[in-house]
C-alpha atoms as a PDB file:
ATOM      1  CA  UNK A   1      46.840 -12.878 -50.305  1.00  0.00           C
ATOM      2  CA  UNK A   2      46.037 -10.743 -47.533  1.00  0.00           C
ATOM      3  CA  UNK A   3      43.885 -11.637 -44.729  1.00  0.00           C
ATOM      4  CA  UNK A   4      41.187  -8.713 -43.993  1.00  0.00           C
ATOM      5  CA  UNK A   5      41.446  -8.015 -40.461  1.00  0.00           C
ATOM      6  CA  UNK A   6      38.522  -8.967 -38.674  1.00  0.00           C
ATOM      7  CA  UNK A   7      37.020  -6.651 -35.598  1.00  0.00           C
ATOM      8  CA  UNK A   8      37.043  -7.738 -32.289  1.00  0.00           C
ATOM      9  CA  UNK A   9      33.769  -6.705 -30.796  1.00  0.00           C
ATOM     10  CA  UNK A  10      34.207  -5.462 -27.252  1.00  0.00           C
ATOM     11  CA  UNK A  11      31.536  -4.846 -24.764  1.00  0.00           C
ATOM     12  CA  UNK A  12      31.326  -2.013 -23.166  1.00  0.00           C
ATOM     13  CA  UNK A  13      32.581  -0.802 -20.085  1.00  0.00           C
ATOM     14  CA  UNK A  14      29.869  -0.520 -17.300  1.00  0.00           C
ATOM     15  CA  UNK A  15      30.310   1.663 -14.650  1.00  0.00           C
ATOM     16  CA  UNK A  16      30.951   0.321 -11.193  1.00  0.00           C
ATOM     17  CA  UNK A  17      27.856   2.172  -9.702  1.00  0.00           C
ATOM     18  CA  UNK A  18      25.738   0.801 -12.779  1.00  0.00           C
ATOM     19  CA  UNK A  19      26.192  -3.178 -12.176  1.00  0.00           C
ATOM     20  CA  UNK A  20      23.266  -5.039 -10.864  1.00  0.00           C
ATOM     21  CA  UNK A  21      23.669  -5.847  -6.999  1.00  0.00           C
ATOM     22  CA  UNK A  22      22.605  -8.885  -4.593  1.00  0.00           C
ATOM     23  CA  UNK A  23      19.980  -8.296  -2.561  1.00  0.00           C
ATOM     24  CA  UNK A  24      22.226  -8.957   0.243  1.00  0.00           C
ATOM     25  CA  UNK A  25      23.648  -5.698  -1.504  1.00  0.00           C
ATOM     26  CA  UNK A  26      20.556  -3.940  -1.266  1.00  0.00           C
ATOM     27  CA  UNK A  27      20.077  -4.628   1.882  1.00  0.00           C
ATOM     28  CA  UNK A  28      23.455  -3.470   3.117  1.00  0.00           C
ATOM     29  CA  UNK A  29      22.707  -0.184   0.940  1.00  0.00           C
ATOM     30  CA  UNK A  30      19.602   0.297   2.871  1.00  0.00           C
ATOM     31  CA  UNK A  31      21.143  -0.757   5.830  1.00  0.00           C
ATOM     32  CA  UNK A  32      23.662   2.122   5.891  1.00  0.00           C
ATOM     33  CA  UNK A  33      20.571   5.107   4.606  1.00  0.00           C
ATOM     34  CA  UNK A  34      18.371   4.435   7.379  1.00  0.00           C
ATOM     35  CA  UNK A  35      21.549   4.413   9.672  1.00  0.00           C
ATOM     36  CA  UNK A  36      22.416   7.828   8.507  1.00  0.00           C
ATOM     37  CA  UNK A  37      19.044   9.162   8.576  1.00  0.00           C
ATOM     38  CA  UNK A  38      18.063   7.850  11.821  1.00  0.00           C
ATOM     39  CA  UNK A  39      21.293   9.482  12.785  1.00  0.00           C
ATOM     40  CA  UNK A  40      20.164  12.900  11.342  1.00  0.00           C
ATOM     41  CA  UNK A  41      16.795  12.853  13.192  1.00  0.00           C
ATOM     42  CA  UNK A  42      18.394  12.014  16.322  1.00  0.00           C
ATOM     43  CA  UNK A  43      21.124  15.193  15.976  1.00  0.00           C
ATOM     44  CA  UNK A  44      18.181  16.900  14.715  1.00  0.00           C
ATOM     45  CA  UNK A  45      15.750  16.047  17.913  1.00  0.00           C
ATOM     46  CA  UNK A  46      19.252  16.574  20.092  1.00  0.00           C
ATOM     47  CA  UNK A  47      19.653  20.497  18.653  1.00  0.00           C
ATOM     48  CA  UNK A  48      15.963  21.009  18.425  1.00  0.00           C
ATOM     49  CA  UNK A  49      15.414  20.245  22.525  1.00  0.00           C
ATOM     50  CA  UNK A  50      18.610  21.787  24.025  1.00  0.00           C
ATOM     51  CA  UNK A  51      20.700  24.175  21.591  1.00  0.00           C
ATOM     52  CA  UNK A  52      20.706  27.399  22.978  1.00  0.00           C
ATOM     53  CA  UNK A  53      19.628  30.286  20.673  1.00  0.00           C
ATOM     54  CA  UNK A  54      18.897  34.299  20.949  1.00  0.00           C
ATOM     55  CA  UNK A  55      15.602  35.062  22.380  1.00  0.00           C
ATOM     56  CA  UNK A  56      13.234  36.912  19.665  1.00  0.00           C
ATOM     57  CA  UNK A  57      10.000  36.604  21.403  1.00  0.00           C
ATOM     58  CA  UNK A  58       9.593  39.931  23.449  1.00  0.00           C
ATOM     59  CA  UNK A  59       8.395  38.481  26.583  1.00  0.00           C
ATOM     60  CA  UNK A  60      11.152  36.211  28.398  1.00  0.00           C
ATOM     61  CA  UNK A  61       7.983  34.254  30.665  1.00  0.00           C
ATOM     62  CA  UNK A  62       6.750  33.012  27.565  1.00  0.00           C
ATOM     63  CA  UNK A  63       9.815  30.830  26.967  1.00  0.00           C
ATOM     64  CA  UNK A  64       9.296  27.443  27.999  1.00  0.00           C
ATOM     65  CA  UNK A  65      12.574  25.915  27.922  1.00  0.00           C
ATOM     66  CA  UNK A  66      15.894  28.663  28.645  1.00  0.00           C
ATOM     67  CA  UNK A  67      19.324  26.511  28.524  1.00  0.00           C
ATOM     68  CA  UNK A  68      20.947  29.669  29.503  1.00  0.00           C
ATOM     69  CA  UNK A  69      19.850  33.322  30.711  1.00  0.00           C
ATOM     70  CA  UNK A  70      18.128  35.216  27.509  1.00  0.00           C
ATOM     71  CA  UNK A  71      18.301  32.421  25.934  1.00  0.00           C
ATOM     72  CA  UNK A  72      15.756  29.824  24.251  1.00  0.00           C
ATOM     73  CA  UNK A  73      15.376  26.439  22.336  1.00  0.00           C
ATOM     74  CA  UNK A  74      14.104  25.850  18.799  1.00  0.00           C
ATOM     75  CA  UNK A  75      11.228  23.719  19.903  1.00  0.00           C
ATOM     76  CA  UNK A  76      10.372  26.215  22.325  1.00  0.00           C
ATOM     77  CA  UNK A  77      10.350  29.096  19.252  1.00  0.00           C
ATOM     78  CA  UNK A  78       8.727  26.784  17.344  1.00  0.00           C
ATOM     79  CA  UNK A  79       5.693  26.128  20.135  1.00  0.00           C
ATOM     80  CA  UNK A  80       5.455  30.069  20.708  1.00  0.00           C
ATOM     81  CA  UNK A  81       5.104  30.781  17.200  1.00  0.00           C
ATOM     82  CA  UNK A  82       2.430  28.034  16.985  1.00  0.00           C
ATOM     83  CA  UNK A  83       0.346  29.306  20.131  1.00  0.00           C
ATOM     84  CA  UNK A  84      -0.286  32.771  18.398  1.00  0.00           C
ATOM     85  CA  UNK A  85      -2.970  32.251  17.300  1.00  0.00           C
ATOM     86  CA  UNK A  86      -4.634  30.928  19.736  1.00  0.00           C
ATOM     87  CA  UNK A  87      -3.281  33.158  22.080  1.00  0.00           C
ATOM     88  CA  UNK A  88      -4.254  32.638  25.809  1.00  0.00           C
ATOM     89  CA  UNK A  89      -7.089  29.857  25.238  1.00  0.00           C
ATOM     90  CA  UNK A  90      -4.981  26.774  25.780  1.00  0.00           C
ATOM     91  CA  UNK A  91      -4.374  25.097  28.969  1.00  0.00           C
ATOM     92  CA  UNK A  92      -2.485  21.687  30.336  1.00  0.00           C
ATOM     93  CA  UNK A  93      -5.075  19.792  31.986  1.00  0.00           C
ATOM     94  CA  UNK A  94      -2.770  16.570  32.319  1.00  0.00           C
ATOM     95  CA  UNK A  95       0.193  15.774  34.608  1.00  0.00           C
ATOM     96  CA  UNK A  96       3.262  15.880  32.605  1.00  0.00           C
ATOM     97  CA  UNK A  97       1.300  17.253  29.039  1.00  0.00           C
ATOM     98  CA  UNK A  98       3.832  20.305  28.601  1.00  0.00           C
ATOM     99  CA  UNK A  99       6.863  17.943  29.142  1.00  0.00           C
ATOM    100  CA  UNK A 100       5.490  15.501  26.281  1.00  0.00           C
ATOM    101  CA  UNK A 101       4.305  17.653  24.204  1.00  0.00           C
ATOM    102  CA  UNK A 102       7.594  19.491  24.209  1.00  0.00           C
ATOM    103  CA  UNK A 103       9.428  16.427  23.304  1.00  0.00           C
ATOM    104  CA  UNK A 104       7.126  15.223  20.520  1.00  0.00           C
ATOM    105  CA  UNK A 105       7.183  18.670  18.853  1.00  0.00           C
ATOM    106  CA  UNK A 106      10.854  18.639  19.636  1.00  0.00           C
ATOM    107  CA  UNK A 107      10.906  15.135  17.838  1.00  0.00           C
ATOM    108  CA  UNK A 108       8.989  16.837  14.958  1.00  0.00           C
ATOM    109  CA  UNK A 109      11.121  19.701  14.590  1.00  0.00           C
ATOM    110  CA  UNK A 110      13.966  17.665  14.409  1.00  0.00           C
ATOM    111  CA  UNK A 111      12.851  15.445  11.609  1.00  0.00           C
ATOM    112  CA  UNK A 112      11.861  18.982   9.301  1.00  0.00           C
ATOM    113  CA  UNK A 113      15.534  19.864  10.081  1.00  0.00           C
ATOM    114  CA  UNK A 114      17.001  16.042   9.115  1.00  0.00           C
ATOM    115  CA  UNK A 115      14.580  16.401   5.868  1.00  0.00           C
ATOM    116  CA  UNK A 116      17.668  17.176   3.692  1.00  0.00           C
ATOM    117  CA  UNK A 117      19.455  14.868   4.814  1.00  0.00           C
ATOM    118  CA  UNK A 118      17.083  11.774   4.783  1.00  0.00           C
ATOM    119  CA  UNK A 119      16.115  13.090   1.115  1.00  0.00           C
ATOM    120  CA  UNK A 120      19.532  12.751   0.109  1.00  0.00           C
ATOM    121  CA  UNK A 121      19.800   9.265   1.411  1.00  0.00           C
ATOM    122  CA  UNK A 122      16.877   7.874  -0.455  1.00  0.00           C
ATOM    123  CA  UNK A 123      17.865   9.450  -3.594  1.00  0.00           C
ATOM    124  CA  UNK A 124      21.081   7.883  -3.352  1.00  0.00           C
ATOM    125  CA  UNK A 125      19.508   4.324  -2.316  1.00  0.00           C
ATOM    126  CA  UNK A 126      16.902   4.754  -5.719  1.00  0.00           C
ATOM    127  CA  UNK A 127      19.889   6.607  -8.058  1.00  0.00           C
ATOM    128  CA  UNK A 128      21.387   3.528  -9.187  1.00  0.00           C
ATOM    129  CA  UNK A 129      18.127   2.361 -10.686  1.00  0.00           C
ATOM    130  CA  UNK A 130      17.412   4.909 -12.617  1.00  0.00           C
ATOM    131  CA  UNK A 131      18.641   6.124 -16.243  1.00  0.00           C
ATOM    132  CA  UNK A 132      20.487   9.306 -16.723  1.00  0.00           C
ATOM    133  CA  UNK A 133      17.969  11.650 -17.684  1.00  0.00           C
ATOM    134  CA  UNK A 134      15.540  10.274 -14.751  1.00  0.00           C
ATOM    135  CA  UNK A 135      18.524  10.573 -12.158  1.00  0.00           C
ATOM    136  CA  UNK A 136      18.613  14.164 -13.422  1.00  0.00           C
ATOM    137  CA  UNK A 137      14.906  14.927 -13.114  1.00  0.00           C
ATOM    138  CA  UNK A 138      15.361  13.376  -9.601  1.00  0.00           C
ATOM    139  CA  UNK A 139      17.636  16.067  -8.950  1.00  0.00           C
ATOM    140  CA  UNK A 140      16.217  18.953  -9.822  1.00  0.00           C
ATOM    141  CA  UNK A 141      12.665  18.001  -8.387  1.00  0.00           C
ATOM    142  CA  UNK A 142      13.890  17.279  -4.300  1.00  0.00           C
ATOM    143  CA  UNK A 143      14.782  20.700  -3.711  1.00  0.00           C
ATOM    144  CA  UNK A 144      11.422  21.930  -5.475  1.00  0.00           C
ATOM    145  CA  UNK A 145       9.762  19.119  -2.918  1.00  0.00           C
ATOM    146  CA  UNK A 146      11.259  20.698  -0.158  1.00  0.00           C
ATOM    147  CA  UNK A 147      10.151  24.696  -1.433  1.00  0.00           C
ATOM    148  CA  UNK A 148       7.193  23.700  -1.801  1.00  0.00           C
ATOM    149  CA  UNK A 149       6.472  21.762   1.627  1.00  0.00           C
ATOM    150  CA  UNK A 150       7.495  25.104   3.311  1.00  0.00           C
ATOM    151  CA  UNK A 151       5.423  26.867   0.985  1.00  0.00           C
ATOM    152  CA  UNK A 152       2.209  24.897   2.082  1.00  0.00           C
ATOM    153  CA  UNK A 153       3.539  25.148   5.733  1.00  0.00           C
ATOM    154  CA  UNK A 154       3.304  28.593   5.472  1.00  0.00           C
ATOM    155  CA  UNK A 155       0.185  29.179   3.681  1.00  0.00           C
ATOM    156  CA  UNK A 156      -1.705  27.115   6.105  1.00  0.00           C
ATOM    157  CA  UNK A 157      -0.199  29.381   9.087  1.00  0.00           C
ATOM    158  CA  UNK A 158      -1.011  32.716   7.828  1.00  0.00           C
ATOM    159  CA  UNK A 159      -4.457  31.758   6.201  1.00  0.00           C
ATOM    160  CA  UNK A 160      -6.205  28.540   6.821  1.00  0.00           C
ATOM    161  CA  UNK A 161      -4.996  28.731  11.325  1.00  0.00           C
ATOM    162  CA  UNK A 162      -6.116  32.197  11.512  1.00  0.00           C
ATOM    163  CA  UNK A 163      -9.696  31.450   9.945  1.00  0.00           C
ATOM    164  CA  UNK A 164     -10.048  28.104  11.196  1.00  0.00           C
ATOM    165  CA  UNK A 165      -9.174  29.668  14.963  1.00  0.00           C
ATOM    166  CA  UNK A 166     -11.429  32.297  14.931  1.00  0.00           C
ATOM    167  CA  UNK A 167     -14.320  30.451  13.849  1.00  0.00           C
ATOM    168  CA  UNK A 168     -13.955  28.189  16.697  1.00  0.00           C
ATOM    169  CA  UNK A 169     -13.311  30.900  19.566  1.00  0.00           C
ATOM    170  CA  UNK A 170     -16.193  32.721  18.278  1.00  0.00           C
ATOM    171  CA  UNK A 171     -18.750  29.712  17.992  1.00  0.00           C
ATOM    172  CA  UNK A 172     -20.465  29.843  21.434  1.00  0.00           C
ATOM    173  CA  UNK A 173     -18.423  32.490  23.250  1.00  0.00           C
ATOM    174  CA  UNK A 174     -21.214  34.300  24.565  1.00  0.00           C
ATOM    175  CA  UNK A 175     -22.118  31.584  27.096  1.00  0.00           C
ATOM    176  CA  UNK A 176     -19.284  29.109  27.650  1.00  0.00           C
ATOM    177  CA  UNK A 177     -15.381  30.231  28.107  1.00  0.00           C
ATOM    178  CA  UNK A 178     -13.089  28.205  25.707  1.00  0.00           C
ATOM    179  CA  UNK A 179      -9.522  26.645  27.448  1.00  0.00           C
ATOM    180  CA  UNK A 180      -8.183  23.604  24.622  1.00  0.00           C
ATOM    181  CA  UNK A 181      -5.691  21.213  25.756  1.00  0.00           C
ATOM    182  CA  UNK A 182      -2.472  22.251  25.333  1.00  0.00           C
ATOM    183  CA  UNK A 183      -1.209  18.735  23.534  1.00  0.00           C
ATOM    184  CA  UNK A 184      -4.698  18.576  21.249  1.00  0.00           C
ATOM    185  CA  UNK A 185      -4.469  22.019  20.204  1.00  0.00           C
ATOM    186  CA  UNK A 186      -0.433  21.347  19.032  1.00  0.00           C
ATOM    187  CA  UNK A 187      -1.684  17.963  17.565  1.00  0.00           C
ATOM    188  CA  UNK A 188      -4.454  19.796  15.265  1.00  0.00           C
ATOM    189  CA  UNK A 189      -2.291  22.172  14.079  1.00  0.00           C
ATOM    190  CA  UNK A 190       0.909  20.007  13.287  1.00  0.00           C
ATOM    191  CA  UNK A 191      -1.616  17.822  11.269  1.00  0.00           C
ATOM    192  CA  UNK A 192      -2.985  20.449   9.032  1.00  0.00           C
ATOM    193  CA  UNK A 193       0.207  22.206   8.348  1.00  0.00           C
ATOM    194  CA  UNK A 194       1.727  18.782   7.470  1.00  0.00           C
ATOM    195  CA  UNK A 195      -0.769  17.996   4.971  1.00  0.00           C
ATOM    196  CA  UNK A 196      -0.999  21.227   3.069  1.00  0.00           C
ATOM    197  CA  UNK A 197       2.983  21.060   2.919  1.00  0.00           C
ATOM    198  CA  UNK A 198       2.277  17.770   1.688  1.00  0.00           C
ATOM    199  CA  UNK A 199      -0.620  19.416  -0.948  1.00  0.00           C
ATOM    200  CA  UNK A 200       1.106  22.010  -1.958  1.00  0.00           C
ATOM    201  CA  UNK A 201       4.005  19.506  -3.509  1.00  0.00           C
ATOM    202  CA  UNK A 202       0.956  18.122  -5.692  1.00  0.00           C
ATOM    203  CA  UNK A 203       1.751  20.430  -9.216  1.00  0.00           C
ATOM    204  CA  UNK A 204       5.724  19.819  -8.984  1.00  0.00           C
ATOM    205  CA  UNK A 205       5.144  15.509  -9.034  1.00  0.00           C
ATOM    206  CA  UNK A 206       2.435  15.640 -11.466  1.00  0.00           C
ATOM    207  CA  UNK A 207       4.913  17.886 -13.678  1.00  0.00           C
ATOM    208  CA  UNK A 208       7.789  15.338 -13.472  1.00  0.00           C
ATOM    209  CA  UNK A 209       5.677  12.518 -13.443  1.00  0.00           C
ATOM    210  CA  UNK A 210       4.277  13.809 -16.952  1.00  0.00           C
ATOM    211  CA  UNK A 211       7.918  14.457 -17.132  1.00  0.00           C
ATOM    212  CA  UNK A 212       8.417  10.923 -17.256  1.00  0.00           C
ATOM    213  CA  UNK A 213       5.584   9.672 -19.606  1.00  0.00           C
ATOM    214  CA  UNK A 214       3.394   8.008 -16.438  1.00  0.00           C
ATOM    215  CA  UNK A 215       1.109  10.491 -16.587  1.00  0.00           C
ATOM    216  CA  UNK A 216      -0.211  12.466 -19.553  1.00  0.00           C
ATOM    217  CA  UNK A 217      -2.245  15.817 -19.705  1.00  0.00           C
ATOM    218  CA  UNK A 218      -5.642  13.846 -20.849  1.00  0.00           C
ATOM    219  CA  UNK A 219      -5.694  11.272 -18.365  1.00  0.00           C
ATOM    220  CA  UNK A 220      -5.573  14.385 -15.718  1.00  0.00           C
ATOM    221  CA  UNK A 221      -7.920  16.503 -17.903  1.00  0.00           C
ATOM    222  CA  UNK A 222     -10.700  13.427 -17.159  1.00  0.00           C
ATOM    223  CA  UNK A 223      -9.361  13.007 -13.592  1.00  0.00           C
ATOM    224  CA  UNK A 224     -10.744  16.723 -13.089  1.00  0.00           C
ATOM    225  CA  UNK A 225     -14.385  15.880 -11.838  1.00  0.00           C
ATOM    226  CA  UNK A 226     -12.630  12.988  -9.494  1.00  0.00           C
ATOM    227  CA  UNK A 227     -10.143  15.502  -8.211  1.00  0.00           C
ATOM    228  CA  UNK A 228     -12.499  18.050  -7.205  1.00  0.00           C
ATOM    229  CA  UNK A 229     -14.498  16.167  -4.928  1.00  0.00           C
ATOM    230  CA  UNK A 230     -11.384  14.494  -3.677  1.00  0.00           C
ATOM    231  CA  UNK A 231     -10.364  17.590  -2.823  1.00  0.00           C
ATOM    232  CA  UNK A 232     -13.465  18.258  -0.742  1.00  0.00           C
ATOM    233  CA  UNK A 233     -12.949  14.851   0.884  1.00  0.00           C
ATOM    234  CA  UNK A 234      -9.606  15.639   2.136  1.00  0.00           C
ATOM    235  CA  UNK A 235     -10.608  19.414   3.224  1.00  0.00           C
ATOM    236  CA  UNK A 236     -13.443  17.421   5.441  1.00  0.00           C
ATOM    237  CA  UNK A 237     -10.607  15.032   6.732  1.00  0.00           C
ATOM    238  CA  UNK A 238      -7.650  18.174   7.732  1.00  0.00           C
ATOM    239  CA  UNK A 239      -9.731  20.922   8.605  1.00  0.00           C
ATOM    240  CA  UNK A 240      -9.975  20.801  12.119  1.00  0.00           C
ATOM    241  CA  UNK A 241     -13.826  22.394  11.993  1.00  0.00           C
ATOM    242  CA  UNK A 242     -16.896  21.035  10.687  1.00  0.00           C
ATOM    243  CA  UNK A 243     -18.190  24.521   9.007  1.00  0.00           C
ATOM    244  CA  UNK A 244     -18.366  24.479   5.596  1.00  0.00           C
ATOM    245  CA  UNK A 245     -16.601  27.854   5.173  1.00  0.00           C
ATOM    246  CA  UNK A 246     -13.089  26.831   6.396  1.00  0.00           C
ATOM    247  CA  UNK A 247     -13.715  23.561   4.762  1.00  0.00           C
ATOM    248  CA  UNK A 248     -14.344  25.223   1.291  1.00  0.00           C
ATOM    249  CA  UNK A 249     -11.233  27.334   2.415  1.00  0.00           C
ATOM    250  CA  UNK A 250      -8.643  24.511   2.600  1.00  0.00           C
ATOM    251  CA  UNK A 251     -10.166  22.179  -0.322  1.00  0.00           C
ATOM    252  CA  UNK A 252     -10.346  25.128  -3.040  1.00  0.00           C
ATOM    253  CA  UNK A 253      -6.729  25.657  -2.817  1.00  0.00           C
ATOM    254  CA  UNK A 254      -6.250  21.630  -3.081  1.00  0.00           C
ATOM    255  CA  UNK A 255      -8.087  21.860  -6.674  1.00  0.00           C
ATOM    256  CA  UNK A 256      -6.361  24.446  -7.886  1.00  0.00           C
ATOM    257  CA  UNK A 257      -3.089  22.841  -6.743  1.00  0.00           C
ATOM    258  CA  UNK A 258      -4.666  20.204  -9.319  1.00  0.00           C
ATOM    259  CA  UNK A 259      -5.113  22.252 -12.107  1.00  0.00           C
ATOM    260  CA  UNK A 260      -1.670  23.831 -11.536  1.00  0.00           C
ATOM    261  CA  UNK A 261      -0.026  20.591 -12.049  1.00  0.00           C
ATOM    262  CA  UNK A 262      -2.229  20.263 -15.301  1.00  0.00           C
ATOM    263  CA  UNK A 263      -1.050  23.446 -16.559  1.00  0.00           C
ATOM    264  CA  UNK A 264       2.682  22.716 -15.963  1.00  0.00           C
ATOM    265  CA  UNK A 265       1.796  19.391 -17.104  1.00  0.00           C
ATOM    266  CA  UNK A 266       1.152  21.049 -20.287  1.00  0.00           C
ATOM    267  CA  UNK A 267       4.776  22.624 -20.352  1.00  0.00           C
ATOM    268  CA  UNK A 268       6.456  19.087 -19.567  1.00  0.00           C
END
């Protein structure tokens, strides 16, 4: 009589990167990210402040910083290109306000160049927690982050600085003679460009997010009345003037960001 033979049952085998870890683990896993982005911000800051680089502006006086004859720095570009607007209605009225103000937009520059970098650390610090199809949503939404942080950059450069500058040179010119602080003026901008980079991500994470099954297309449908005065909150918080014209300008693009991510929402 024959014995039938019986099936071993064998787990399966789990990847190395897939098995739970300590939290001394974690902690040596975070450890080693916020080395290596730390690391990026400071090469970052490092290049930003003293690499050399071709001179594009047309007038060599208005460099601040020149390592080497016709020659500039990125931060120095990067202040230029920011003072345009404004053109010759700023002043320093504090000892040592170009020199800081240098370094922190040096400091700033250098972080938007580490951004790759310090996005590809996190998403390798939250990859292991995720399942396959989220790790590959993760990776094709962090360079659509990034696109469309520039995207917002920009937008608020060419349209909402230009308005929002204007209306504020204009606004009592006849009688008093605007100068703005050098370091406020830099501070006003880098804060509105930051946040509509920041807006302008809005439709990409509500399309993965619905994506993902947090979020679902009638929740946001009866989040629309909420949104739309948010959005006129937050214009009233980043627009650097009290008018309701530029205020309307920067909080109408916010709601329609909102009803962007709705419509690819739809498509998710």
């Amino acid at each position: 009589m024959s014995v039938p033979a019986t099936q071993t049952s064998t787990r399966p085998t789990v990847p190395p990167n897939d098995q739970p870890m300590s939290v001394l683990e974690h902690l040596a896993e975070l450890r080693t990210r916020l080395v290596i982005s730390l690391a990026a911000l400071m090469v970052g800051f490092l290049v930003a402040t003293f690499l050399p680089i071709p001179m594009t502006g047309s007038d060599p006086s208005q460099v601040i910083i020149a390592p080497l004859p016709g020659t500039t720095t990125i931060t120095s570009e990067v202040i230029r290109i920011l003072l345009i607007p404004v053109k010759d209605h700023v002043q320093a009225i504090q000892p040592g306000e170009v020199l800081f103000t240098y370094f922190k937009v040096a400091l700033l520059t250098g972080a938007a160049m580490a951004t790759p970098v310090i996005m590809y650390q996190v998403m390798l610090f939250v990859l292991p927690a995720l399942l396959p199809h989220e790790k590959r949503y993760l990776f094709l939404a962090l360079p659509g982050v990034f696109i469309s942080f520039l995207i917002g950059v920009t937008f608020g450069y060419l349209v909402l600085i230009p308005f929002a500058i204007s209306f504020l040179l204009q606004f009592g010119a006849a009688l008093i003679e605007q100068k703005w602080a050098f370091s406020e003026y830099l501070d006003t901008v880098s804060t509105l460009l930051f946040w509509m980079g920041v807006a302008f991500e809005m439709p990409l994470v509500i399309y993965f997010l619905s994506k993902l099954g947090v979020i679902s297309v009638d929740r946001l449908k009866r989040f629309r009345k909420y949104a739309f005065v948010l959005a006129f909150v937050i214009g009233a918080f980043i627009t650097p003037t009290p008018d309701p014209f530029n205020q309307t300008l920067v909080s109408l693009p916010l709601y329609m960001l909102f009803e962007l991510g709705i419509l690819l929402a739809r498509l998710a």
